[in-house]
Protein backbone atom coordinates (compact mmCIF):
# COMPACT_ATOMS: atom_id res chain seq x y z
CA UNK A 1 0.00 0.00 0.00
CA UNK A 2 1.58 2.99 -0.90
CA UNK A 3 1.96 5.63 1.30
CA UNK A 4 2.34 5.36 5.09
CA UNK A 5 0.21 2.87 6.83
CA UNK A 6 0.64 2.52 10.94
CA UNK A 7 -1.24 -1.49 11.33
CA UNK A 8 -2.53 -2.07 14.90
CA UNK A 9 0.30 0.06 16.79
CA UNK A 10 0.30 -0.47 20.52
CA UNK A 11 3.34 0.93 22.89
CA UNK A 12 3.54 1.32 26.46
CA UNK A 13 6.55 3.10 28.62
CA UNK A 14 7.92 0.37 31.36
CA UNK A 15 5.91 -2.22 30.15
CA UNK A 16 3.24 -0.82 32.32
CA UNK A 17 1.94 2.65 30.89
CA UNK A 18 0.14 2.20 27.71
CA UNK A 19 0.76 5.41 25.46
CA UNK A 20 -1.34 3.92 22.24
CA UNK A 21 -4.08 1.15 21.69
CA UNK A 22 -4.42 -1.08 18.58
CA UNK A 23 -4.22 2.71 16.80
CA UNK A 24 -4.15 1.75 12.52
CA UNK A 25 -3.79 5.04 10.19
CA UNK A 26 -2.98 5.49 6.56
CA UNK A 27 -1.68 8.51 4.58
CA UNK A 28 -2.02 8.00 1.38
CA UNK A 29 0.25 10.04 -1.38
CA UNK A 30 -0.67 13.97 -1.59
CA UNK A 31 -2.47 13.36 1.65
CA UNK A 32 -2.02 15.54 4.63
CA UNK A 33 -3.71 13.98 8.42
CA UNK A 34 -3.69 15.46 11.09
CA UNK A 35 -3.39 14.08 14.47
CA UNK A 36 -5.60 16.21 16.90
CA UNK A 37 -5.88 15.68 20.31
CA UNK A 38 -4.82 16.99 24.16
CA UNK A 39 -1.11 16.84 25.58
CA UNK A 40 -0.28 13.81 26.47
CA UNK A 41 -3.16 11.72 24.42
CA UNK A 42 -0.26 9.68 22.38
CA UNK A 43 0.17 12.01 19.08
CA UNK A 44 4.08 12.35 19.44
CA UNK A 45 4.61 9.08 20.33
CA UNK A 46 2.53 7.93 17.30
CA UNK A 47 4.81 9.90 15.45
CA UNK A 48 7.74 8.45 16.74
CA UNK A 49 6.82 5.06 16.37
CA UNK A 50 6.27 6.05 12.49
CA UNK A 51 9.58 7.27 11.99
CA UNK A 52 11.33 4.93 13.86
CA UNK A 53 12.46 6.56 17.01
CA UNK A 54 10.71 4.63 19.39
CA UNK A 55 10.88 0.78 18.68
CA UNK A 56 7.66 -0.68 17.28
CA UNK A 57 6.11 -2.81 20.39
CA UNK A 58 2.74 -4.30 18.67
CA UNK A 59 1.73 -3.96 15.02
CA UNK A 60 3.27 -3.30 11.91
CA UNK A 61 4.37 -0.07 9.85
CA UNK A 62 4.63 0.36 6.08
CA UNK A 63 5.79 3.09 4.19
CA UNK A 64 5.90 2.76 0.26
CA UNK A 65 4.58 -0.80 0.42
CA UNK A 66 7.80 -1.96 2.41
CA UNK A 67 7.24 -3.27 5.81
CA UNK A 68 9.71 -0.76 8.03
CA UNK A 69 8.97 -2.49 11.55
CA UNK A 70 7.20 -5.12 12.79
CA UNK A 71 6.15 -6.26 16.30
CA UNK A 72 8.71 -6.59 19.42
CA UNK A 73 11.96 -7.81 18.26
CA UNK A 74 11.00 -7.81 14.72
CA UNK A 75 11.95 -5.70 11.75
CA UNK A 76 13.40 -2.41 12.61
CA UNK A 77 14.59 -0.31 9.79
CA UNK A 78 16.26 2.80 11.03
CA UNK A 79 14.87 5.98 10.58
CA UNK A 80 17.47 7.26 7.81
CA UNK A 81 16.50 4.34 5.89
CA UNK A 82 13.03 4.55 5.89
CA UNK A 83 12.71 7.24 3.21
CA UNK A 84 10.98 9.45 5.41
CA UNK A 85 11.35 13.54 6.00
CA UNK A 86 10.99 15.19 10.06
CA UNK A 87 10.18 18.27 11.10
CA UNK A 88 9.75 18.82 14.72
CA UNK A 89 8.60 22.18 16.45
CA UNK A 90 12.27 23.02 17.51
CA UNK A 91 13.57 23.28 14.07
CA UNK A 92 17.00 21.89 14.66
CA UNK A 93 18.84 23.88 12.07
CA UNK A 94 22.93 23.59 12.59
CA UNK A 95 24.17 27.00 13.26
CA UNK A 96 27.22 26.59 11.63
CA UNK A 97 25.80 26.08 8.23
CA UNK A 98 24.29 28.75 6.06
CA UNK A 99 20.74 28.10 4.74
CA UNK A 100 21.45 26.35 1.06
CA UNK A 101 23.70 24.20 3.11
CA UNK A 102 21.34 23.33 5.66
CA UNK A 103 19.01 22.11 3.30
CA UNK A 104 20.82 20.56 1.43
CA UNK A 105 22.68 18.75 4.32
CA UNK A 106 21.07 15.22 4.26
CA UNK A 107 21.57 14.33 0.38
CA UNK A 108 22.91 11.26 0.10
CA UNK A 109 21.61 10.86 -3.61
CA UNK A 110 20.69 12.62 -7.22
CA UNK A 111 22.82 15.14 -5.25
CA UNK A 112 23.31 17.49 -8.36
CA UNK A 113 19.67 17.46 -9.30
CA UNK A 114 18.48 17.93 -5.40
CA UNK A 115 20.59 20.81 -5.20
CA UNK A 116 18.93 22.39 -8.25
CA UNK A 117 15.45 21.49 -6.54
CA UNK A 118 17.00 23.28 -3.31
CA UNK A 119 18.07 26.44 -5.36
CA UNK A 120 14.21 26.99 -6.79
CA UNK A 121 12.58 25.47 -3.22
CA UNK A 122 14.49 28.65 -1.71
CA UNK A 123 12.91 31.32 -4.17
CA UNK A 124 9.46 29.42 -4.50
CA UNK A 125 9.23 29.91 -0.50
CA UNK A 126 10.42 33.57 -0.92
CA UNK A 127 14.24 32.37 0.88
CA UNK A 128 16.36 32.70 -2.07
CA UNK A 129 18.49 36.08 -0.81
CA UNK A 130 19.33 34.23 2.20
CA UNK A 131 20.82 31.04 0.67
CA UNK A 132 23.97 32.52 2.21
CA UNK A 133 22.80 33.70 5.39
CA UNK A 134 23.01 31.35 8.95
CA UNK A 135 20.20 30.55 10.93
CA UNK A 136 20.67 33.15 13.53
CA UNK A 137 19.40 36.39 11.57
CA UNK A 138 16.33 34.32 10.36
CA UNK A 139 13.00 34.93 11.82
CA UNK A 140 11.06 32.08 13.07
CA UNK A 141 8.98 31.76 10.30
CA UNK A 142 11.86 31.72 7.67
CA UNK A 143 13.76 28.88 9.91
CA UNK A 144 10.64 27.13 9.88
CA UNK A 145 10.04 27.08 6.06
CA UNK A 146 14.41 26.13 6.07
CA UNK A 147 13.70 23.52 8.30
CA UNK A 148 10.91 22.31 6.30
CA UNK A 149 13.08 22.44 2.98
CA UNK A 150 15.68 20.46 4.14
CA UNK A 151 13.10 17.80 5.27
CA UNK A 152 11.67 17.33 1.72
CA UNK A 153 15.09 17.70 0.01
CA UNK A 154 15.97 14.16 0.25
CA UNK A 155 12.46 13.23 -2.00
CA UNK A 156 10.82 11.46 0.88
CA UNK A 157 7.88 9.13 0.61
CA UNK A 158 6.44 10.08 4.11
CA UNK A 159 6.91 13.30 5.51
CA UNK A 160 6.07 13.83 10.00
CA UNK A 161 5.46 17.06 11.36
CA UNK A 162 5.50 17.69 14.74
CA UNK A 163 3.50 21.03 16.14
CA UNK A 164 5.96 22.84 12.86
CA UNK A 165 4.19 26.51 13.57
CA UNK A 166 4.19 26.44 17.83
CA UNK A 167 6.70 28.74 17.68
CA UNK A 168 5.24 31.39 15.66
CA UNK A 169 3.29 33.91 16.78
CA UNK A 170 -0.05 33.87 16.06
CA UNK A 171 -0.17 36.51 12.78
CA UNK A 172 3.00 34.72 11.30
CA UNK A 173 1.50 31.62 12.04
CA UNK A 174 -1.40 31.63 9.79
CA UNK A 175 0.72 32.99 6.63
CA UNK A 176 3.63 30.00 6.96
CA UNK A 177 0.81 27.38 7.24
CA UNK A 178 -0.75 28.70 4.22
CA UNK A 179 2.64 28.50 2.33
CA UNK A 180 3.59 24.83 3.69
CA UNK A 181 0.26 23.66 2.86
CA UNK A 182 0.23 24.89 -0.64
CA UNK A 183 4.23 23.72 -0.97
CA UNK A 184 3.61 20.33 0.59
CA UNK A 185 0.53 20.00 -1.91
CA UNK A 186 3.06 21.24 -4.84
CA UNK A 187 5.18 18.20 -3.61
CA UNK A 188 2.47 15.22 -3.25
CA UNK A 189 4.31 13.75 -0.13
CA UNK A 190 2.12 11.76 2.03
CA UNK A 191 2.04 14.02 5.46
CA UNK A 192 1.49 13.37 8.89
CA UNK A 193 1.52 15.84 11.20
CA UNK A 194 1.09 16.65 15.13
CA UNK A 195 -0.95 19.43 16.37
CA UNK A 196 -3.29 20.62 19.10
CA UNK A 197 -4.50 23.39 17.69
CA UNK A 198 -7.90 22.72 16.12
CA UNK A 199 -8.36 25.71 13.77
CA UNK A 200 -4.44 24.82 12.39
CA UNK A 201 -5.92 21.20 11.81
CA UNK A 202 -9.20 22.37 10.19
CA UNK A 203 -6.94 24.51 8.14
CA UNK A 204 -3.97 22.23 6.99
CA UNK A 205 -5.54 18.52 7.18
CA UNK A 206 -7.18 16.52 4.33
CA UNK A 207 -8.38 14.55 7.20
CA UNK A 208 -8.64 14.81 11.05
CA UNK A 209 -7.66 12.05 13.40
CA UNK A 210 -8.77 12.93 16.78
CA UNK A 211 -7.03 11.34 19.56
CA UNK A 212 -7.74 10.74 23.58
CA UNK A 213 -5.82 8.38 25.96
CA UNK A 214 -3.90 6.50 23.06
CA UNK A 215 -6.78 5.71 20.95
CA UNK A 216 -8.53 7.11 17.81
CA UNK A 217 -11.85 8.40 18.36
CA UNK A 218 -12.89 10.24 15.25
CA UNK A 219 -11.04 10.12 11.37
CA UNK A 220 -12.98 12.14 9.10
CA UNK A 221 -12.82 15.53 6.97
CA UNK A 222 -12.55 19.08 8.65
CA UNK A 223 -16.08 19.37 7.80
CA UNK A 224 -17.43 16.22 9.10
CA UNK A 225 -15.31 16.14 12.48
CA UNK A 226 -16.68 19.71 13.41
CA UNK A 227 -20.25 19.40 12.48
CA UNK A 228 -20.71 15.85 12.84
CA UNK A 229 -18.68 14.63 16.14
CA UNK A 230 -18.88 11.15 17.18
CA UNK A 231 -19.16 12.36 21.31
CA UNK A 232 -19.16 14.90 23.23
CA UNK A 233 -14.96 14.41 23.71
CA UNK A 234 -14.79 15.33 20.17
CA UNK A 235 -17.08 17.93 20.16
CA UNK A 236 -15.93 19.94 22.69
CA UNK A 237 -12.39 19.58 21.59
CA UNK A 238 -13.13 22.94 19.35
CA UNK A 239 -13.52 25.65 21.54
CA UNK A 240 -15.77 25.73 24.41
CA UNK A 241 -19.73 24.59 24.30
CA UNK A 242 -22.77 25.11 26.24
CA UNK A 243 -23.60 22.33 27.98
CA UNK A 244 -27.28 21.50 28.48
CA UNK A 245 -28.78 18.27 30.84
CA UNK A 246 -32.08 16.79 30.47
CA UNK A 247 -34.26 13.59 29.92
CA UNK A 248 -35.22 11.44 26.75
CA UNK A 249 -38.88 11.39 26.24
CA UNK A 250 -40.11 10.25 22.63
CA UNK A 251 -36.92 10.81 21.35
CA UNK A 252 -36.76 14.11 22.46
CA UNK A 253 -35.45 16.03 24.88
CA UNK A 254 -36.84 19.39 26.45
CA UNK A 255 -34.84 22.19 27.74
CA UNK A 256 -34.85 25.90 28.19
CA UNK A 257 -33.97 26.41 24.76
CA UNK A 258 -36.61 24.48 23.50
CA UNK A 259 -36.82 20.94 22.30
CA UNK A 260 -33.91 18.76 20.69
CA UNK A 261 -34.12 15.61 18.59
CA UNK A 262 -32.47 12.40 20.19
CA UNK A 263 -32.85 9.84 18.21
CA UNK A 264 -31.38 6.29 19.09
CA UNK A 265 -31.82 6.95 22.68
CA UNK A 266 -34.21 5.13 25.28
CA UNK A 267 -36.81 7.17 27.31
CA UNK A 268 -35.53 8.27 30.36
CA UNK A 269 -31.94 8.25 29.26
CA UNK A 270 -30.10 11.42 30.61
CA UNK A 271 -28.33 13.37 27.99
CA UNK A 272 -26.18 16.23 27.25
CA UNK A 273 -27.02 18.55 24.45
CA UNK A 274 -23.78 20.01 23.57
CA UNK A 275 -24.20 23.94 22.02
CA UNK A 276 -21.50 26.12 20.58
CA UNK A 277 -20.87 29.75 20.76
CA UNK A 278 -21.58 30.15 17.45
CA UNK A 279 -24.94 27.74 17.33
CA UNK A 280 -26.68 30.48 19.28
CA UNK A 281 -27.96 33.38 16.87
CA UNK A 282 -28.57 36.35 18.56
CA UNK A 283 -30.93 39.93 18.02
CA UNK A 284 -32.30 42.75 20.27
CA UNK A 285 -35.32 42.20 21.04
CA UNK A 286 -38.24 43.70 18.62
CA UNK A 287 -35.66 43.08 15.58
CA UNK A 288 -36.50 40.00 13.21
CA UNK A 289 -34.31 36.97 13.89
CA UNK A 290 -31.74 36.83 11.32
CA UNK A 291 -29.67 33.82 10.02
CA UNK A 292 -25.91 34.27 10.95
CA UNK A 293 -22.86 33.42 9.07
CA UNK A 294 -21.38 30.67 10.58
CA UNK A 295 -24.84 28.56 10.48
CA UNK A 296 -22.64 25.58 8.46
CA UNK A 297 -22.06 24.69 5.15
CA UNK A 298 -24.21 24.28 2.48
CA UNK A 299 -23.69 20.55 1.93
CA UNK A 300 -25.10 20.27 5.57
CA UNK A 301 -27.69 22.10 4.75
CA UNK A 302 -30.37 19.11 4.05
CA UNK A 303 -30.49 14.92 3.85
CA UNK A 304 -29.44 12.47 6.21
CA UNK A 305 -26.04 13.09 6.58
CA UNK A 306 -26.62 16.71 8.36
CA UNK A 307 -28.37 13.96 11.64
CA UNK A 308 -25.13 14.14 14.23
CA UNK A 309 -24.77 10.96 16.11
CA UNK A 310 -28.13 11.01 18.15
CA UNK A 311 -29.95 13.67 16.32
CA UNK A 312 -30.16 17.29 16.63
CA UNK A 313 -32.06 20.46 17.33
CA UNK A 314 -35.31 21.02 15.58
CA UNK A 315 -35.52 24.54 14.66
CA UNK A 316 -36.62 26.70 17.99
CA UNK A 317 -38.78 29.40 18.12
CA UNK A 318 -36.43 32.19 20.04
CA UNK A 319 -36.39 32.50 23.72
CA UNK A 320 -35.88 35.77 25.35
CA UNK A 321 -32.42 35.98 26.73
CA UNK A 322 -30.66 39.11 28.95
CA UNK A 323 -27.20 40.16 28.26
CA UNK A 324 -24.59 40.32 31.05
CA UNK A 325 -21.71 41.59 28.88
CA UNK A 326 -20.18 41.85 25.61
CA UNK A 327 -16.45 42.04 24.17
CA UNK A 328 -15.33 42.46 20.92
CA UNK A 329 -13.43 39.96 19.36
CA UNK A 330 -12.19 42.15 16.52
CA UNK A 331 -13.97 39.66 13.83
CA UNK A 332 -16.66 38.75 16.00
CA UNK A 333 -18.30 39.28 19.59
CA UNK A 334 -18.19 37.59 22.68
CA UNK A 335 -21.69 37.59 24.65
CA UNK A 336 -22.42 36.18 27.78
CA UNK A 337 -26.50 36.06 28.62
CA UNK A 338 -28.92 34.48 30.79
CA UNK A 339 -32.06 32.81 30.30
CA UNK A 340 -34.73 31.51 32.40
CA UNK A 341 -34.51 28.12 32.98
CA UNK A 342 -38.18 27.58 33.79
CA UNK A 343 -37.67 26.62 37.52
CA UNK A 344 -37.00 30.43 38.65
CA UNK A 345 -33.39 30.40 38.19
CA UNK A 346 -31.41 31.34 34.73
CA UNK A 347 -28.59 29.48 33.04
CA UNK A 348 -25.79 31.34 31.70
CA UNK A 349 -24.42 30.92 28.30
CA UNK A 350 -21.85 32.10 25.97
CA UNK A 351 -22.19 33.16 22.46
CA UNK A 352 -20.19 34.63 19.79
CA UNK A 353 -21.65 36.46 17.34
CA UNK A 354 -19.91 37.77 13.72
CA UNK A 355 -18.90 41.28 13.17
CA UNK A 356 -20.08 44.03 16.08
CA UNK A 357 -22.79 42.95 18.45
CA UNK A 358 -22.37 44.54 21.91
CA UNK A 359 -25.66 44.94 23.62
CA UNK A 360 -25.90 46.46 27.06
CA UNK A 361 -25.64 44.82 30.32
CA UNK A 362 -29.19 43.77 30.90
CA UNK A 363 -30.47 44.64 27.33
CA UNK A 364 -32.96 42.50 26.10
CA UNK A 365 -31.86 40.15 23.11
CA UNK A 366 -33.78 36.78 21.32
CA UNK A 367 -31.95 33.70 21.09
CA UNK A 368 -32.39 30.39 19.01
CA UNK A 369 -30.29 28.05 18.83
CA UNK A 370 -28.50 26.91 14.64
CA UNK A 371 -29.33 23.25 14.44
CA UNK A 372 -26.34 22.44 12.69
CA UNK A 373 -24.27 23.94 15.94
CA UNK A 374 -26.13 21.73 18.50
CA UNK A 375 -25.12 18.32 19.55
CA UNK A 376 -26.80 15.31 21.50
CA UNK A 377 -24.77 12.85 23.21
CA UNK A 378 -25.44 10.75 26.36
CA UNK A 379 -24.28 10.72 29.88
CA UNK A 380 -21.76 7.97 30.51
C-alpha cells in the first residue's frame, strides 16, 4: 500500500503505561492527516513510532509498500533508511551552516539534481536572498520554512510534522501554514503531522484524526469532524460549548432552549445537548431573527447526513435571553447572557456572534439556537 500505513500500533513506557491502543492510520500520497488531540493523548509518540524513534512494540508499519517495523523484536529499519522527511517544532537547524547548506545537508543521492530542486525550493518559499545567510538572523517563520526544505530535500515518501508553527506567533502563524500547505501540496508527499491546535488542523488537514488516551476516536474531513462529532470528547475539543442536561422522552429532549431531537436513545436516558458559541444566533429584542454566518455549510444544509450521532435540534422558536456583557473579538463578539430556565433560576451561556454585536448589560436580546451547531450525546 503505498503511502504510510501505521497497522494495529500499541506501545507502552515500562511495560506498564500504555501510550497507544491497537491505533491503525494510513496517509495516502498527496495526503495531509492530522493528528488532533490533548497533551499527552499519544500524538508524538505515534509519530515516533512512524519514523522509527521509538521501537515498534505491537503492530506493523509500512511506508511505500515496504514493511519498516514489525512487532517486538522484529523488523526495525532505522529511521534514515526509511525514506521518510521530520520536522519537529524546535527546528533543529545547525548553526554553523548557512541556509542552502542546511538544506541541502542530508543528500545522500541525485545530489546534483536535489541541489537544483534546493536552489528553486528557496525562491518558491520567498528564501532565495538568504541562501547565504546562517540561521541566527532568520525569523522564526523563515527557519521554519528552512527547516521544512531540508526535510523534503531528500524526496521522501512520508513526511512527520510535529507542532511545525508552535513557535510562531499567532499573525505569522497563519501565513507560513498557508505556504507549507500549498508547498507540501506542490510536492504530493504523504504528510502526517502533530498538532493541538484545532483551527491549524481544520486549516492544513485533508483529514482529522482525533485522539484521547492513546486511541482514535474520530477520522474524518474538517467538515465532518466539526459538524458531525462522534461524542461529546470530540465535540468539545473545538472551543468551548454550552452544555445543556435533560431527559429522553419520545426521542426528544426538552430544555430551556426548546426541544432537541435524540434519536437512538431510550426514554428516560439522561443526555447532554452540547451547544457552541456560534450555534446560538442572537438579536435585540423587537428586531427579526436573522440567520448568521457561521450557520454551516451548504452541503449540511439538508439529507441524512446533516443527523449528528443522536440527532439534533429542531428549529426553535427564540427564547428571550438578557445580556450580562459583551467584548469584541475584533472579527466577532463575545456575549455572555442568561435565560430563564423555567424553575425560577437562569442558566448562563456564551455566544459569539460575527462582526459588532455589543448589547448592554441587561439589554434584552432573542436567542435560538443553529441546528447544525447543537449536539446530542449521552451521559456515561
Amino acid at each position: 500500500m503505498s503511502g504510510l500505513h501505521l497497522n494495529n500500533v500499541s506501545h507502552a513506557y515500562d511495560n506498564r503505561n500504555p501510550v497507544l491502543s491497537g491505533i491503525s492510520v494510513f496517509v495516502a500520497p498527496g495526503e495531509l492527516v492530522c493528528l488532533l488531540g490533548p497533551s499527552g493523548c499519544g500524538k508524538t509518540t505515534l509519530l515516533r513510532v512512524a519514523a522509527g524513534l521509538e521501537l515498534l512494540q505491537v503492530g506493523q508499519v509500512t511506508i511505500a509498500e515496504k514493511v519498516v517495523a514489525e512487532g517486538r523484536d522484529g523488523l526495525h529499519v532505522p529511521p534514515e533508511k526509511r525514506g521518510i522527511g521530520l520536522m519537529f517544532q524546535d527546528y533543529a537547524l545547525f548553526p554553523h551552516l548557512n541556509v542552502f547548506e542546511n538544506v541541502t545537508f542530508g543528500l545522500t543521492e541525485n545530489i546534483p539534481e536535489r541541489r537544483k530542486w534546493a536552489e528553486k525550493a528557496l525562491a518558491r518559499m520567498d528564501l532565495a536572498e538568504y541562501a547565504e545567510s546562517y540561521p541566527h538572523i532568520l525569523s522564526g517563520g523563515q527557519q521554519q520554512r528552512v527547516a521544512l526544505l531540508r526535510a523534503l530535500a531528500p524526496e521522501p515518501r512520508v513526511l512527520l510534522l510535529d507542532e511545525p508553527f508552535s513557535g510562531l506567533d499567532v499573525t505569522r502563524r497563519a501565513d507560513v501554514r498557508a505556504e507549507t500547505l500549498g508547498f507540501l501540496k506542490e510536492t504530493g508527499v504523504a504528510t502526517l503531522m502533530v498538532t493541538h491546535d484545532p483551527e491549524e488542523a481544520m486549516f492544513m488537514a485533508d483529514r482529522i484524526l482525533v485522539m484521547d488516551q492513546g486511541r482514535i476516536l474520530q477520522d474524518g474531513t474538517p467538515v465532518q469532524t466539526y459538524y458531525q462529532p462522534q461524542n461529546a470528547f470530540v465535540a468539545a475539543l473545538f472551543g468551548p460549548v454550552n452544555r445543556l442536561r435533560g431527559k429522553v422522552k419520545g426521542n426528544r429532549v426538552e430544555t430551556p432552549l426548546g426541544a432537541f431531537e435524540a434519536k437512538n436513545l431510550d426514554d428516560g436516558e439522561t443526555v447532554e445537548i452540547l451547544i457552541r458559541p456560534e450555534g446560538l444566533r442572537l438579536t435585540l429584542s423587537g428586531e427579526a431573527p436573522e440567520i448568521q454566518a457561521g450557520d454551516g455549510p451548504q452541503g449540511l444544509e439538508t439529507g441524512p447526513e446533516t443527523e449528528t450521532r443522536n440527532g439534533a435540534a429542531s428549529p426553535q422558536q427564540p427564547r428571550l435571553a438578557r445580556a450580562l456583557s459583551a467584548r469584541p473579538l475584533g472579527r466577532s463578539s463575545h456575549v455572555e447572557l442568561a435565560v430563564a430556565d423555567g424553575q425560577g433560576s437562569e442558566i448562563i451561556l456564551e455566544a459569539r456572534v460575527p462582526g459588532v454585536f455589543l448589547p448592554a448589560r441587561g439589554e434584552k436580546i432573542l436567542l435560538s439556537v443553529n441546528p447544525r451547531q447543537a449536539h446530542v450525546f449521552p451521559v456515561p
